[in-house]
Protein backbone atom coordinates (compact mmCIF):
# COMPACT_ATOMS: atom_id res chain seq x y z
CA UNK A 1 -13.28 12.25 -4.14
CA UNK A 2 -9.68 12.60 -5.46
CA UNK A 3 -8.85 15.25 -6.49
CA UNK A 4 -6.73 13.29 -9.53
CA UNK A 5 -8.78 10.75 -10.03
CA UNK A 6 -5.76 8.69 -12.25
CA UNK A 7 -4.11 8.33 -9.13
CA UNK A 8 -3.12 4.71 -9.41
CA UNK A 9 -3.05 2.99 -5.90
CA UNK A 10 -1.52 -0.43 -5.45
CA UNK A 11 -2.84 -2.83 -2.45
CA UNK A 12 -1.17 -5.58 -1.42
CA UNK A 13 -3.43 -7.03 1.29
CA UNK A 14 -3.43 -11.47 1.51
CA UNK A 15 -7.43 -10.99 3.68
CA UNK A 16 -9.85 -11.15 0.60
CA UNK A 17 -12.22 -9.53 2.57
CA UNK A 18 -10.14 -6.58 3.57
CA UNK A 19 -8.68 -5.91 -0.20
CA UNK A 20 -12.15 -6.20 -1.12
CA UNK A 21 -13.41 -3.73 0.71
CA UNK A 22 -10.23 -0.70 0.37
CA UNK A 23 -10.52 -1.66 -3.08
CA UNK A 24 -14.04 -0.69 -3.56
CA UNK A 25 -13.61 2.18 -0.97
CA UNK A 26 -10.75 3.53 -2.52
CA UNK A 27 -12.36 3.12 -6.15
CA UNK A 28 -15.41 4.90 -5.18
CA UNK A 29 -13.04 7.94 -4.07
CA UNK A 30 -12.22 8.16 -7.67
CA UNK A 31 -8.31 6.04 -7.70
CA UNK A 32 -7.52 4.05 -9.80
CA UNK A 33 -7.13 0.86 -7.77
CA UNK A 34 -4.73 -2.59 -8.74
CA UNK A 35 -4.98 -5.47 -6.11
CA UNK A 36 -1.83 -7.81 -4.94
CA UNK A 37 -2.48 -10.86 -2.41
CA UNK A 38 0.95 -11.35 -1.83
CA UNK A 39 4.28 -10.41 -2.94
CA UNK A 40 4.48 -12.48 -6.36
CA UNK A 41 1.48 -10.65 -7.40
CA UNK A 42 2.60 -7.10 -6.05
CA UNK A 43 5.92 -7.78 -8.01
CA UNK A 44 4.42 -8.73 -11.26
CA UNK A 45 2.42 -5.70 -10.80
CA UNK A 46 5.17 -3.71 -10.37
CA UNK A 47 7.29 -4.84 -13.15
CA UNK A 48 4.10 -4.48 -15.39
CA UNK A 49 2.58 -0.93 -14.96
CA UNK A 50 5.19 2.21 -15.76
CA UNK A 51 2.92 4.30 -13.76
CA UNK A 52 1.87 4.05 -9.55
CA UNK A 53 1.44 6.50 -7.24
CA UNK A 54 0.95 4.72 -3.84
CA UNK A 55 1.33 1.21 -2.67
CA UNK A 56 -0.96 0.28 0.74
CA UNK A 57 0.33 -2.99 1.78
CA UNK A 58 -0.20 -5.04 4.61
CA UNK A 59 3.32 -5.97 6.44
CA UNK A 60 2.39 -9.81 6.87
CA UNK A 61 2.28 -11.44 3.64
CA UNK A 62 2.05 -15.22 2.53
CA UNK A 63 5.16 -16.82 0.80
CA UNK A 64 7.69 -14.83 3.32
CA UNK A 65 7.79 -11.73 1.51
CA UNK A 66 6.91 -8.44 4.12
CA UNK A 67 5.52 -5.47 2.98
CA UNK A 68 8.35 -3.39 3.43
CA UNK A 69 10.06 -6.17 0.89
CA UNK A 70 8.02 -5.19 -1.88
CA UNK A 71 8.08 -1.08 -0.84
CA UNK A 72 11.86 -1.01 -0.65
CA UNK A 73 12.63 -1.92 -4.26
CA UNK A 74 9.66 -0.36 -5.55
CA UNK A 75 10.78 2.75 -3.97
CA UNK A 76 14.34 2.22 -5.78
CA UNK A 77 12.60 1.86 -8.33
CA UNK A 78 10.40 4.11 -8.54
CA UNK A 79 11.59 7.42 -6.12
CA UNK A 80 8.18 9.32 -6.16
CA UNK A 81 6.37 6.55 -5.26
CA UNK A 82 4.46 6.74 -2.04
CA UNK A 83 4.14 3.80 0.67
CA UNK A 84 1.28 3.36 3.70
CA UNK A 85 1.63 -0.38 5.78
CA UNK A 86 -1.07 -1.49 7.39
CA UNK A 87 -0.77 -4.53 9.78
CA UNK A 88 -2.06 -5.80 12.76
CA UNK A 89 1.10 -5.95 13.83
CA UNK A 90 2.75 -2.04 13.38
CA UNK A 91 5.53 -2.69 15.84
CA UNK A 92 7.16 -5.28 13.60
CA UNK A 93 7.76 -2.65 10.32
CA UNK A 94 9.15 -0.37 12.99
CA UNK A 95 11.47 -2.93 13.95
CA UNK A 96 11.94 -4.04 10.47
CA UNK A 97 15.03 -1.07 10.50
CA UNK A 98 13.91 -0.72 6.82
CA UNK A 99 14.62 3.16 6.13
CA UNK A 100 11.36 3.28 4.47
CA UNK A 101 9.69 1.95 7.58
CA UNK A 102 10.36 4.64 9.43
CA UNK A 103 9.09 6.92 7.06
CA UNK A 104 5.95 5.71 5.68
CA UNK A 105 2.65 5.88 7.72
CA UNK A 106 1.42 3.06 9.58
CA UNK A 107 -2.32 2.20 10.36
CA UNK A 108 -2.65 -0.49 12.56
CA UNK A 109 -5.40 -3.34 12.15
CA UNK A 110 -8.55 -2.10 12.72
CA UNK A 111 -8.42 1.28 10.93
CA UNK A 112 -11.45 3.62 9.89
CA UNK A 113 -11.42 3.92 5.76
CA UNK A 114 -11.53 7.65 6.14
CA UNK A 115 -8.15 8.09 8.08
CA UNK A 116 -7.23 5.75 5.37
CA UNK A 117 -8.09 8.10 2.45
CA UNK A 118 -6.67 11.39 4.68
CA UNK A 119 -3.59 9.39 4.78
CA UNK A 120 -3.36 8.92 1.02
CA UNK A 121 -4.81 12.75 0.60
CA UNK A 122 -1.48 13.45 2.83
CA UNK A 123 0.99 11.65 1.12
CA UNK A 124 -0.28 12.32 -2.61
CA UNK A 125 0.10 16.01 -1.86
């Protein structure tokens, strides 16, 4: 479990299926979990709660906003705000040039939920 369990993580994930299941992974590790299925959603999100500390977001999103889209203002926004992409495609948010896209992790499409939650562990520190 968390070790702060008001750790408020954002996903941003368009699969039902897959935001389904990190958000009842990541829930039952003790975060507090918000769900996005694209960027409109994400955004809203974002303008709406003063307080996140992570955003997991799949790069590919419908209605031609990318992940790193949403993290790059968020992270303007916001400068403590963590970012992990997960895509099935990691070599585009590499080539994305986004500064944060070099930064951030990136799990690629499959990943196992507990490298998922060491990742968070690692950048909630």
């Amino acid at each position: 479990m968390s070790e702060d369990a008001q750790d408020v993580v954002l996903i941003v994930e368009d699969e039902e299926a897959i935001r389904i299941i990190l958000q009842d992974y990541l829930s039952g590790e003790g975060y507090h979990v918000l769900v996005a299925e694209d960027g409109a959603q994400a955004f809203a999100i974002l303008a709406s709660k003063p307080h996140l500390d992570l955003i997991v977001t799949d790069y590919r999103l419908p209605g031609g906003i990318s992940g790193v889209q949403i993290a790059e203002p968020a992270v303007k926004l916001r400068p403590d705000l963590k970012v992990i992409f997960i895509s099935g495609y990691p070599a585009e948010i590499r080539e994305s040039d986004s500064p944060i896209a070099h930064k951030a992790p990136i799990l690629a499409k499959p990943f196992d939920l507990v490298t998922l939650h060491e990742q968070i562990q690692n950048q909630l520190r």
